[in-house]
N, C-alpha and C. Protein backbone atom coordinates (compact mmCIF):
# COMPACT_ATOMS: atom_id res chain seq x y z
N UNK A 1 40.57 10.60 1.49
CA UNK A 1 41.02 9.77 2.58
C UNK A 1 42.47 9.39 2.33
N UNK A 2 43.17 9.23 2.84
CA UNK A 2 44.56 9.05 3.43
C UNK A 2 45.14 7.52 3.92
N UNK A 3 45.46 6.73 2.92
CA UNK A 3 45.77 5.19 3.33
C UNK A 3 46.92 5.30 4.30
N UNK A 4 47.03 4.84 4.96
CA UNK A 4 48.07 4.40 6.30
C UNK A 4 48.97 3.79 5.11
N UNK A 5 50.04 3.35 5.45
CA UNK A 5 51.47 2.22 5.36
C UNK A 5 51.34 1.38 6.64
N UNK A 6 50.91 -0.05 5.94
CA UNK A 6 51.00 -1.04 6.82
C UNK A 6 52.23 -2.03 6.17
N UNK A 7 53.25 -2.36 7.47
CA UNK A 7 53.91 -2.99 7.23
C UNK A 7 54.01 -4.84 7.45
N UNK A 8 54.03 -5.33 6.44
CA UNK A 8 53.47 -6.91 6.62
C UNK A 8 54.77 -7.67 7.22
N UNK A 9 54.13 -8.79 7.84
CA UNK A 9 55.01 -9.73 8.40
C UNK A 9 56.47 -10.26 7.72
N UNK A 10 56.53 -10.26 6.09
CA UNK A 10 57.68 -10.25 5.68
C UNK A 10 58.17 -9.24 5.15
N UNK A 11 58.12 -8.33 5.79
CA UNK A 11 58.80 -6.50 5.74
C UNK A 11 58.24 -6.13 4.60
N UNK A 12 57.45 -6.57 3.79
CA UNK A 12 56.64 -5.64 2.56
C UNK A 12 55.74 -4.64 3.27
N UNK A 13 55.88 -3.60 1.79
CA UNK A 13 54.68 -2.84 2.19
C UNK A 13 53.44 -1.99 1.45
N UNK A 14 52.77 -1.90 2.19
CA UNK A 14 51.11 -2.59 1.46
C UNK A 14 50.51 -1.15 2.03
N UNK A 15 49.46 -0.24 1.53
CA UNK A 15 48.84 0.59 1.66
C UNK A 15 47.26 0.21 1.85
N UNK A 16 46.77 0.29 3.02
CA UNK A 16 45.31 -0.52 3.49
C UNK A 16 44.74 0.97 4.15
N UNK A 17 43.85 0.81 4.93
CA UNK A 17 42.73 1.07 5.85
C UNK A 17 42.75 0.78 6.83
N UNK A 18 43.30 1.38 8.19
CA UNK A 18 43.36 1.75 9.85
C UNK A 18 41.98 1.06 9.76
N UNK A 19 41.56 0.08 11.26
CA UNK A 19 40.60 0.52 11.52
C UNK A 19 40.54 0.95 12.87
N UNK A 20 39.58 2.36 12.70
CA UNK A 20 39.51 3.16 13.97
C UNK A 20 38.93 2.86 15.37
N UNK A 21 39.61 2.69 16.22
CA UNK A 21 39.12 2.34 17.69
C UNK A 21 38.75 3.79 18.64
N UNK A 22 37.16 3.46 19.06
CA UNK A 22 36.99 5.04 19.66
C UNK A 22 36.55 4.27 21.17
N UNK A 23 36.50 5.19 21.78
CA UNK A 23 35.76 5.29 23.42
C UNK A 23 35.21 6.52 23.36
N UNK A 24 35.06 7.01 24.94
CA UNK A 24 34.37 8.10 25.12
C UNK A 24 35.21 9.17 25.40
N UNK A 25 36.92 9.29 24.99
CA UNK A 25 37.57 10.56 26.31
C UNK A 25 37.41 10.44 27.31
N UNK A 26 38.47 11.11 28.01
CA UNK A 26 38.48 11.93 29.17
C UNK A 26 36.90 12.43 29.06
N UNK A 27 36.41 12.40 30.49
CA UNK A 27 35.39 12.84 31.27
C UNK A 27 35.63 14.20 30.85
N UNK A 28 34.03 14.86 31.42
CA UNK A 28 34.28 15.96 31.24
C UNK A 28 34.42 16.60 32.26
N UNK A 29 33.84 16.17 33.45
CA UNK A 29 34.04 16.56 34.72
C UNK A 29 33.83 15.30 35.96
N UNK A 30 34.06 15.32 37.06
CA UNK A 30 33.72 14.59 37.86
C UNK A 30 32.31 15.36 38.73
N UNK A 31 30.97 14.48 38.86
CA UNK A 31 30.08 15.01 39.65
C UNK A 31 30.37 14.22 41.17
N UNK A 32 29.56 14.77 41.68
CA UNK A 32 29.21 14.17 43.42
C UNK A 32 27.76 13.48 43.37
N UNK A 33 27.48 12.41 43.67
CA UNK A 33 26.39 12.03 44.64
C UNK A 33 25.98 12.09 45.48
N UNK A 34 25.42 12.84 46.24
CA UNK A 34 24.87 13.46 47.71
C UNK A 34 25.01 12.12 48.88
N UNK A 35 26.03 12.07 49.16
CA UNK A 35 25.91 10.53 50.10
C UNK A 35 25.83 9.43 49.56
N UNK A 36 25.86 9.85 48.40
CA UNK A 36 25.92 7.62 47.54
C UNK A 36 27.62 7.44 47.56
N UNK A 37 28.49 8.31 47.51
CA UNK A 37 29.83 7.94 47.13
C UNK A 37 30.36 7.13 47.72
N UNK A 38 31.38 5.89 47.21
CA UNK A 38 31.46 5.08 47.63
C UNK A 38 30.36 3.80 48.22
N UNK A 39 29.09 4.14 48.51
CA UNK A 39 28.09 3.29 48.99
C UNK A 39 27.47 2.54 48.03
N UNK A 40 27.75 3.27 46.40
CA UNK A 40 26.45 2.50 45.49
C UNK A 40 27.29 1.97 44.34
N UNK A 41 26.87 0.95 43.85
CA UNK A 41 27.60 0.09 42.67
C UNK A 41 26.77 0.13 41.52
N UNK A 42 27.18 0.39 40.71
CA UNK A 42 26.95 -0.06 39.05
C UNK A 42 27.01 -0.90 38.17
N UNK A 43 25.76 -1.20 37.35
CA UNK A 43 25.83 -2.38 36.60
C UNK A 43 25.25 -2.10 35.49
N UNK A 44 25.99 -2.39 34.52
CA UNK A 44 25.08 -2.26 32.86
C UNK A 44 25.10 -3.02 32.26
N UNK A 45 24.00 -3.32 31.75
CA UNK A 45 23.81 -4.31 30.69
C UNK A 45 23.06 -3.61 29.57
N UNK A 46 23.45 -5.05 28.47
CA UNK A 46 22.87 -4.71 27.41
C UNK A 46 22.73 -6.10 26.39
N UNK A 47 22.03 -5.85 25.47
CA UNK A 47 21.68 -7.34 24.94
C UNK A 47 22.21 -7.75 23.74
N UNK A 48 23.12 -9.29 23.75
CA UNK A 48 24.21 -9.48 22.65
C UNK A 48 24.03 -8.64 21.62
N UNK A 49 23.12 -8.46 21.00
CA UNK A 49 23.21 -7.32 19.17
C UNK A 49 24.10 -6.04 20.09
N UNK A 50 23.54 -5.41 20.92
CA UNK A 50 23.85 -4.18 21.20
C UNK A 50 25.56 -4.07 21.95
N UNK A 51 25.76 -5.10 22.96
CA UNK A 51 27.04 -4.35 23.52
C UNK A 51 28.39 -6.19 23.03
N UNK A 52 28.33 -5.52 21.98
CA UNK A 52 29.97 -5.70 21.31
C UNK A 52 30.82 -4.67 20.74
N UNK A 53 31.66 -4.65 20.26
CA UNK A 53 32.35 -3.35 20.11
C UNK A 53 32.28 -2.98 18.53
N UNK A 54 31.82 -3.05 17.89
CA UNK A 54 30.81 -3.08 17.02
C UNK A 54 30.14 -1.43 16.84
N UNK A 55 29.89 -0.36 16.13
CA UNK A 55 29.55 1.06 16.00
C UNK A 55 28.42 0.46 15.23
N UNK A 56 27.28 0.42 15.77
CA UNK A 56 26.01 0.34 14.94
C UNK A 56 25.24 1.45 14.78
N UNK A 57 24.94 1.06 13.16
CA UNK A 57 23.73 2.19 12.90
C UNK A 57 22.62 2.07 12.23
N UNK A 58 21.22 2.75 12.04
CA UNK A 58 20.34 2.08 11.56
C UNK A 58 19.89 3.29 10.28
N UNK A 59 19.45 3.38 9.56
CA UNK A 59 19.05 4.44 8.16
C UNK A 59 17.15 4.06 8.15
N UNK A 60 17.01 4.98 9.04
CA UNK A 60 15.69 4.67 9.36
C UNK A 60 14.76 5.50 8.07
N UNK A 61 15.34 6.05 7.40
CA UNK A 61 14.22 6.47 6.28
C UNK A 61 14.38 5.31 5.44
N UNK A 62 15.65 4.16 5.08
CA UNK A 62 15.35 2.62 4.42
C UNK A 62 14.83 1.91 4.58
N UNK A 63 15.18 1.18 5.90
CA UNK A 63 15.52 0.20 6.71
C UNK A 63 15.66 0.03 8.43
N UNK A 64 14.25 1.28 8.76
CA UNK A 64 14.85 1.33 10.14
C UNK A 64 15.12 0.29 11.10
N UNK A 65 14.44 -1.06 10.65
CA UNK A 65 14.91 -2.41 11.93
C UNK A 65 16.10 -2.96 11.90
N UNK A 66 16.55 -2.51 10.97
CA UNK A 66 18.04 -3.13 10.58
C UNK A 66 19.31 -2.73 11.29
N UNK A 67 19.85 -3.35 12.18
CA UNK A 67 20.83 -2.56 12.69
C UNK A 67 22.06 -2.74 11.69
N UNK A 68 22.72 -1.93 11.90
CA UNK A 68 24.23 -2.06 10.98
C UNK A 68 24.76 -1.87 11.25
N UNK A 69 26.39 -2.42 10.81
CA UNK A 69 28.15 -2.51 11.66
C UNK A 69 28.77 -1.31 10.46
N UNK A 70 29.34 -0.27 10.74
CA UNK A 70 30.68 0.41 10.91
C UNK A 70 31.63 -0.86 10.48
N UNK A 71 32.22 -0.95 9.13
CA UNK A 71 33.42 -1.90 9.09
C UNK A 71 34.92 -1.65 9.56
N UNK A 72 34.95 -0.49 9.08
CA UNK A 72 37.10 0.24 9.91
C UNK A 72 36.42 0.92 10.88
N UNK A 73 35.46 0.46 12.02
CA UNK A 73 35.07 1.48 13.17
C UNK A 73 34.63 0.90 14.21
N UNK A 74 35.44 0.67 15.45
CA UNK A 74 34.73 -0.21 16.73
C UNK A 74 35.18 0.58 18.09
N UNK A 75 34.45 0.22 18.85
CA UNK A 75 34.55 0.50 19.97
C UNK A 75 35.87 0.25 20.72
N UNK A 76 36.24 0.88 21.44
CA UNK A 76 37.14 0.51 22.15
C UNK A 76 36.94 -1.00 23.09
N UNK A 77 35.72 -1.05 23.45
CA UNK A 77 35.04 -2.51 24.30
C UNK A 77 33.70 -2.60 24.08
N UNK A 78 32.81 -3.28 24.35
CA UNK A 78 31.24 -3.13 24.80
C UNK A 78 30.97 -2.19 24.87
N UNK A 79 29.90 -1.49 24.16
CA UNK A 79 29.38 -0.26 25.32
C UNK A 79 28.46 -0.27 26.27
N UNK A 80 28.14 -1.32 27.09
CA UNK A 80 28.10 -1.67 28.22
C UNK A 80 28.87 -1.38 29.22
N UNK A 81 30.59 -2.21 28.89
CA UNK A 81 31.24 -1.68 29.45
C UNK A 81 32.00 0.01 29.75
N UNK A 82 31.65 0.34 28.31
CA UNK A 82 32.32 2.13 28.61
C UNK A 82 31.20 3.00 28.95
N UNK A 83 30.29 2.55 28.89
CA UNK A 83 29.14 3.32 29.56
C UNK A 83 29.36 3.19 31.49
N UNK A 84 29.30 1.89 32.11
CA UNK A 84 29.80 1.71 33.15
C UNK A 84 30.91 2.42 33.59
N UNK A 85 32.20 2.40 32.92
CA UNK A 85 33.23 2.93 33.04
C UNK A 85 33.32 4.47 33.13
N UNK A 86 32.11 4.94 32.02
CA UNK A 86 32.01 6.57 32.61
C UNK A 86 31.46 7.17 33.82
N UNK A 87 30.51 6.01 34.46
CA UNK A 87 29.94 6.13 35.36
C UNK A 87 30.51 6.50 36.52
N UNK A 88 31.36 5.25 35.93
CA UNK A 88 32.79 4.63 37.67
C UNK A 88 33.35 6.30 37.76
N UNK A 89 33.76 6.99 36.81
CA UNK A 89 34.76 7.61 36.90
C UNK A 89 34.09 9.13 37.18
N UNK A 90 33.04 9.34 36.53
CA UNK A 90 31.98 10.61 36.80
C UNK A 90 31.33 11.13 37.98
N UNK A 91 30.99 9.44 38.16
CA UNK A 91 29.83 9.95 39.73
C UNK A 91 30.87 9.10 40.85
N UNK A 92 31.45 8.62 40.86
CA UNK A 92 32.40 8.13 41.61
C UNK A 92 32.26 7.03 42.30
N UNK A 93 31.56 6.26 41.45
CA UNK A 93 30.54 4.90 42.19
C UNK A 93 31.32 3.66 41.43
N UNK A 94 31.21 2.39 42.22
CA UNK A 94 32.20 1.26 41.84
C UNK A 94 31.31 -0.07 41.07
N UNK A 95 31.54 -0.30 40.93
CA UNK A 95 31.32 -1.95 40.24
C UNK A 95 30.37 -2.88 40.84
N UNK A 96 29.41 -3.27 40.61
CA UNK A 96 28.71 -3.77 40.99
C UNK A 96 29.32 -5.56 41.72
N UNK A 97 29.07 -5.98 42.58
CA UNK A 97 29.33 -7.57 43.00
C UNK A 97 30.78 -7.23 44.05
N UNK A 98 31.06 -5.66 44.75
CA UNK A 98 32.04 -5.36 45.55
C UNK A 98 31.74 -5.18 46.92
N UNK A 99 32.23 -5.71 47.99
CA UNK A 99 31.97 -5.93 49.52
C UNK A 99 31.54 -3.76 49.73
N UNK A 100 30.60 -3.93 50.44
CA UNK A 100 30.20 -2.71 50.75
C UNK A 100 29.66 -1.73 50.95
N UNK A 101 28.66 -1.95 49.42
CA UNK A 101 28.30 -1.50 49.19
C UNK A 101 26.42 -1.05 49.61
N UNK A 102 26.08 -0.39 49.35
CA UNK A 102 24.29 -0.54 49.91
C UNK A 102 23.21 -0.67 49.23
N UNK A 103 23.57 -0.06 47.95
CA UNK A 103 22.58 -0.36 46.47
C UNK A 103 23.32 -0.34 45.38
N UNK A 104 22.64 -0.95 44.56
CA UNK A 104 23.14 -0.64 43.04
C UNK A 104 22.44 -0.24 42.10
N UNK A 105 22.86 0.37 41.39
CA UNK A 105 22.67 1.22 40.25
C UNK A 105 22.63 0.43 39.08
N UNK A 106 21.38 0.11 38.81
CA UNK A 106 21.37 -1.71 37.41
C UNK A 106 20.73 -0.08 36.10
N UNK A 107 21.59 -0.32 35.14
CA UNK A 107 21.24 0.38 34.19
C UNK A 107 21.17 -0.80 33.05
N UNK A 108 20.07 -0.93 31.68
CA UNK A 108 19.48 -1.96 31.21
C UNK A 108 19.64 -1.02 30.17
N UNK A 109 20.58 -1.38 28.76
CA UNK A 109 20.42 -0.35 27.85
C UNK A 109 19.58 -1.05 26.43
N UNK A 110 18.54 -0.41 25.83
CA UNK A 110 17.80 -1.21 25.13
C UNK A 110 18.28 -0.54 23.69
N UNK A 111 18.66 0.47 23.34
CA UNK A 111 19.33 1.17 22.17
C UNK A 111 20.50 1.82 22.57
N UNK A 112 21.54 1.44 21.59
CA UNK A 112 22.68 2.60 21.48
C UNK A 112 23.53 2.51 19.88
N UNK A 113 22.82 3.35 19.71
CA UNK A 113 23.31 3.40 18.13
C UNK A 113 23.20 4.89 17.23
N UNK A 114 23.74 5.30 16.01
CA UNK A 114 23.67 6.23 15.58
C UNK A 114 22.37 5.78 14.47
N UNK A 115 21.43 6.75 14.41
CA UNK A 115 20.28 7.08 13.36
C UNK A 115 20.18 7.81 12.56
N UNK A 116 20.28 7.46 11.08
CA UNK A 116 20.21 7.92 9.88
C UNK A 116 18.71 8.16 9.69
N UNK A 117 18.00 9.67 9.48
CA UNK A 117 17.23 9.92 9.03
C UNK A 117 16.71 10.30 7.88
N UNK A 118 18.03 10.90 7.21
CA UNK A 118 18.17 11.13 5.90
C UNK A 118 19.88 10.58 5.52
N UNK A 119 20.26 9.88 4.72
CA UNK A 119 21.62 10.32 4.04
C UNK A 119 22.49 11.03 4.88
N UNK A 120 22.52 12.06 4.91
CA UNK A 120 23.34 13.05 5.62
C UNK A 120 22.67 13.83 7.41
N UNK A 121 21.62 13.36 7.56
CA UNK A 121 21.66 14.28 8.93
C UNK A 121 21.01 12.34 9.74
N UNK A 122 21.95 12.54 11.09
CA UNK A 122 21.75 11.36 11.68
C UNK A 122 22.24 11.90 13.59
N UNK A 123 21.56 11.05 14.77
CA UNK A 123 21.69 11.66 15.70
C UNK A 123 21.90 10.04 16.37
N UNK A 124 22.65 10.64 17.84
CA UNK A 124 23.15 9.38 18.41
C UNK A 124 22.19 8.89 19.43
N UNK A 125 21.81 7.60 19.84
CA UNK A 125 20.33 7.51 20.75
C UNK A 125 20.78 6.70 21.62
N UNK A 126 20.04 6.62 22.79
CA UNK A 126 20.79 5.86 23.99
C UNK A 126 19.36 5.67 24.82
N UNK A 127 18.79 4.81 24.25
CA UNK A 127 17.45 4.49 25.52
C UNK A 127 18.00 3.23 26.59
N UNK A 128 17.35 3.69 27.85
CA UNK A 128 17.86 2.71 29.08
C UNK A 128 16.85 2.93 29.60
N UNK A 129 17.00 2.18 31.10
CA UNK A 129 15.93 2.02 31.66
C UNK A 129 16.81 2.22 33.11
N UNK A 130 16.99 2.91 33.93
CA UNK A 130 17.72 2.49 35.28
C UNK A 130 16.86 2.43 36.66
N UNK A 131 17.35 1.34 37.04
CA UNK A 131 16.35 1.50 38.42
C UNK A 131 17.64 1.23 39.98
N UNK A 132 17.28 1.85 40.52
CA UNK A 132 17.89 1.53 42.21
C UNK A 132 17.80 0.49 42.80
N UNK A 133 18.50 -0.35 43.21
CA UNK A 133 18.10 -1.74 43.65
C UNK A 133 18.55 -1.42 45.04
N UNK A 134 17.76 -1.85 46.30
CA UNK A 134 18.61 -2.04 47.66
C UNK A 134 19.18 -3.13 48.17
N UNK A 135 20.15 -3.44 48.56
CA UNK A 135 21.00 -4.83 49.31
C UNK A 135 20.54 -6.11 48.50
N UNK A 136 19.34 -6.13 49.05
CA UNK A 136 18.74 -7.71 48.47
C UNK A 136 17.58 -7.59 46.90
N UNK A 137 18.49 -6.54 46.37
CA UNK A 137 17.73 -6.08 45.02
C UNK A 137 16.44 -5.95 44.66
N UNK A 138 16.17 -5.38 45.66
CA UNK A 138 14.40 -5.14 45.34
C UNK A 138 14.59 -3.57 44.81
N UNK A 139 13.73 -3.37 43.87
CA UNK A 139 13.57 -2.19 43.29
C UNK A 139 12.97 -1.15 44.14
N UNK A 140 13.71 0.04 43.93
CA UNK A 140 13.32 1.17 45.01
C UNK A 140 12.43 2.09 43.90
N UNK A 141 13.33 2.19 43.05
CA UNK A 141 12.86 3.52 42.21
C UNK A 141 13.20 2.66 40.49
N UNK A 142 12.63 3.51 39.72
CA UNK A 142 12.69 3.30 38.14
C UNK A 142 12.71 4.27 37.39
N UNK A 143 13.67 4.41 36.04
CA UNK A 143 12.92 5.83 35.36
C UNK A 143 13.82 5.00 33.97
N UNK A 144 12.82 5.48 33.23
CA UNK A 144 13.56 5.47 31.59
C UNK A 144 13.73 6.51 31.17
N UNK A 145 15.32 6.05 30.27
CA UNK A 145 15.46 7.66 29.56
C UNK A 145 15.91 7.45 28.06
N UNK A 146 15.39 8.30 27.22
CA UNK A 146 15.48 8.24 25.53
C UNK A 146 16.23 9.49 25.24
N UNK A 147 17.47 9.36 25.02
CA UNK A 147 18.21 10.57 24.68
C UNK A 147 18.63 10.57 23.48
N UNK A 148 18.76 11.69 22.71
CA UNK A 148 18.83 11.76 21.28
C UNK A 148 19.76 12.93 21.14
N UNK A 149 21.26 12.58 20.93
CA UNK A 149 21.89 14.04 20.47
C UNK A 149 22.10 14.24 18.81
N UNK A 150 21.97 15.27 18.13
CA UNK A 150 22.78 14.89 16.70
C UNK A 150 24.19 14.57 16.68
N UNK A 151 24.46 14.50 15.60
CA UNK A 151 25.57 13.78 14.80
C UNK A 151 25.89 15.23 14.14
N UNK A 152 28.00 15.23 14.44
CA UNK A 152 28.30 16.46 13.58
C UNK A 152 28.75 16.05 12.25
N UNK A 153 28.58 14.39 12.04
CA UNK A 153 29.04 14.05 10.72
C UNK A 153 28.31 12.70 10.14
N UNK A 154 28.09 12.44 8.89
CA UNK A 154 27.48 11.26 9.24
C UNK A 154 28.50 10.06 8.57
N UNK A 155 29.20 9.99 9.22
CA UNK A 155 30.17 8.62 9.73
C UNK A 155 30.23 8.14 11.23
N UNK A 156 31.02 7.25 11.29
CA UNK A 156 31.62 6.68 12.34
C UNK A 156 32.03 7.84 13.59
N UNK A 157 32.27 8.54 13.12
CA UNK A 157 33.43 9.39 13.80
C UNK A 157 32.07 10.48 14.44
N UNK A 158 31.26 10.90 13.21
CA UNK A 158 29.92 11.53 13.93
C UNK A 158 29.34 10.64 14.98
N UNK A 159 28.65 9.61 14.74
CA UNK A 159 27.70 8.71 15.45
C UNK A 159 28.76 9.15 17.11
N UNK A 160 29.69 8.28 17.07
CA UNK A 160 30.62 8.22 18.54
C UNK A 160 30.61 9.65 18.77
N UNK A 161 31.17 10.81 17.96
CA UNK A 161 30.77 12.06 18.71
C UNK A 161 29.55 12.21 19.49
N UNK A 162 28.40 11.76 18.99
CA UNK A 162 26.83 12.52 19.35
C UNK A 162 26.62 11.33 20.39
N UNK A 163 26.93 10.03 20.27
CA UNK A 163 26.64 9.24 21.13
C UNK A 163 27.44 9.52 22.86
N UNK A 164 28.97 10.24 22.50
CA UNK A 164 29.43 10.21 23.48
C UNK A 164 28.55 11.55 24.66
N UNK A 165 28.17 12.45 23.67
CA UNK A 165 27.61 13.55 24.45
C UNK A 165 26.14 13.29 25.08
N UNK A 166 25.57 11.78 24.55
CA UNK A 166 24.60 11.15 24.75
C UNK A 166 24.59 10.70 26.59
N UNK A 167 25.56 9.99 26.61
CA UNK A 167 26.03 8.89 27.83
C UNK A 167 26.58 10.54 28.35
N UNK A 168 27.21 11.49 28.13
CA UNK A 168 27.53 12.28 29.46
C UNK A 168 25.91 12.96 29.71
N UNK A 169 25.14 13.13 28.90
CA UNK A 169 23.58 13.68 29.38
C UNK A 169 23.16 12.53 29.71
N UNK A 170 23.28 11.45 29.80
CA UNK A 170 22.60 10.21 30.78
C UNK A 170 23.40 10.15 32.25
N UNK A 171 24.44 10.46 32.28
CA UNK A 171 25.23 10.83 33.58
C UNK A 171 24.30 12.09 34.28
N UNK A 172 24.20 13.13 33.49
CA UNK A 172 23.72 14.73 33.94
C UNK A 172 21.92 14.14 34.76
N UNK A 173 21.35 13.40 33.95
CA UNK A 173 19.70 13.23 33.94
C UNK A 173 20.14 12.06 35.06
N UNK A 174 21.51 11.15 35.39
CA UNK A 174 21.00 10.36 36.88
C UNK A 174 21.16 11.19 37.73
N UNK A 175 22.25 12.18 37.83
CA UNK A 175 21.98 12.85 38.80
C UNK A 175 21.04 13.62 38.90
N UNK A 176 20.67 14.38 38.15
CA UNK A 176 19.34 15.22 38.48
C UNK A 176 18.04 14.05 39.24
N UNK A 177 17.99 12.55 39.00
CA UNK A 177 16.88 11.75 39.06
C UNK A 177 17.66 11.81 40.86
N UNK A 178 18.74 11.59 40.87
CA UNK A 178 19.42 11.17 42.57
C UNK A 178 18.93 12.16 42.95
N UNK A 179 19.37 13.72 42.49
CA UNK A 179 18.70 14.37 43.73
C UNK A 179 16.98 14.47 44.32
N UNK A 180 16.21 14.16 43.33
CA UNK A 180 14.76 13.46 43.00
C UNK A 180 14.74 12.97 44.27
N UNK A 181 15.18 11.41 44.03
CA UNK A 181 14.96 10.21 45.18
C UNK A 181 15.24 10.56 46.53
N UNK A 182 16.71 11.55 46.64
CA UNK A 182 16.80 11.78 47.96
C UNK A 182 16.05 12.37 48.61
N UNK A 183 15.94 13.33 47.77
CA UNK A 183 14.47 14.43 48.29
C UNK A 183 13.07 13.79 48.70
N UNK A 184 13.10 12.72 48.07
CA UNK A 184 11.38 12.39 48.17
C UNK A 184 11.59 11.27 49.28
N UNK A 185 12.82 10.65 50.00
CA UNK A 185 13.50 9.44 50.66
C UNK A 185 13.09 8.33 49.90
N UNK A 186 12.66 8.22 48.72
CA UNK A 186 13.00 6.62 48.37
C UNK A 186 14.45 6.10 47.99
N UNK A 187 15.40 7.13 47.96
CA UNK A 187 16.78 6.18 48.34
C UNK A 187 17.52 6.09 49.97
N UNK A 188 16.93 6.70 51.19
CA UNK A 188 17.06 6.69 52.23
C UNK A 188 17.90 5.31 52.73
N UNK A 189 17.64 3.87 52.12
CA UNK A 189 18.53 2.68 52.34
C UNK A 189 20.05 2.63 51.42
N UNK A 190 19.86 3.70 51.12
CA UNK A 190 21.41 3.83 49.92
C UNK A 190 22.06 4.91 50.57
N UNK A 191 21.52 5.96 51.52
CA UNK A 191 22.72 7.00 51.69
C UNK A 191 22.24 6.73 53.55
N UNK A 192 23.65 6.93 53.91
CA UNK A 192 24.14 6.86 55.00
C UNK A 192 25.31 7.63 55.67
């Protein structure tokens, strides 16, 4: 490893440890929503342990209840929020609480963390729950999803790799669920 040069407040200088700030990249593509664009809003949540910016991981052959912090490794924000944010920018849908809109898209994330199964082989997991809400938030539709990609390393830098390819296959699996709903009309009050 490779110490940075940090330069201190009275011009000394001191050889420390960066700590690394990740997100998700650039998208990988932009999808379409069959008639939701522009009409449907997004909302994610997640519950204080889980969305601080914070890289948690758990070593489930030790200690699997234990979540654990990444010390030189955080998020760029919540991942609440950059999960939302890939959303905004992927499927082309806005923010939830904006004049206009016809449903929203409430995504509830109950895991997001990297999993140590052994020492060295660990995969990134992202269970949610999303359901369709119409106007006055009554639930239209529901589906949970448990996605599990590996890890190409087992650090920091792995976990956010496998996690990020996680949240773009949770993008891939809503749309595949949208074209579902449209087909069957239980989102019929969302596209217009």
């Amino acid at each position: 490893m490779s110490w940075p040069r940090i330069l201190l407040w009275n011009g000394q200088t001191r050889w420390g440890c960066a700590l690394a700030v990740y997100d998700f990249g650039q998208p990988v593509r932009e999808s379409s929503l069959s008639g939701w664009r522009g009409k449907l809003a997004v909302e994610v949540r997640a519950p204080l342990w889980i969305d601080s910016p914070s890289i948690g991981y758990r070593l489930a052959y030790a200690e699997p209840k234990r979540l654990r912090e990444y010390t030189q490794s955080r998020w760029a924000g919540p991942p609440a929020q950059l999960v939302q944010q890939r959303l905004i920018r992927q499927l082309g849908l806005i923010p939830a609480g904006q004049a206009g809109t016809r449903c929203v898209l409430r995504i509830d994330i109950d895991e997001f963390s990297q999993v140590f199964e052994t020492p060295v082989g660990s995969h990134g997991v992202i269970q949610a729950r999303v359901q369709l809400l119409d106007r006055s938030r009554i639930s239209l539709a529901v589906q949970e999803f448990n996605i599990e990609k590996p890890a190409p390393s087992a650090d920091a830098r792995g976990g956010v790799a496998a996690l990020t390819v996680a949240v773009d296959q949770l993008v891939s699996d809503i749309l595949v669920w949208e074209q579902q709903l449209t087909g069957s009309g239980k989102a019929a009050p969302c596209v217009g």
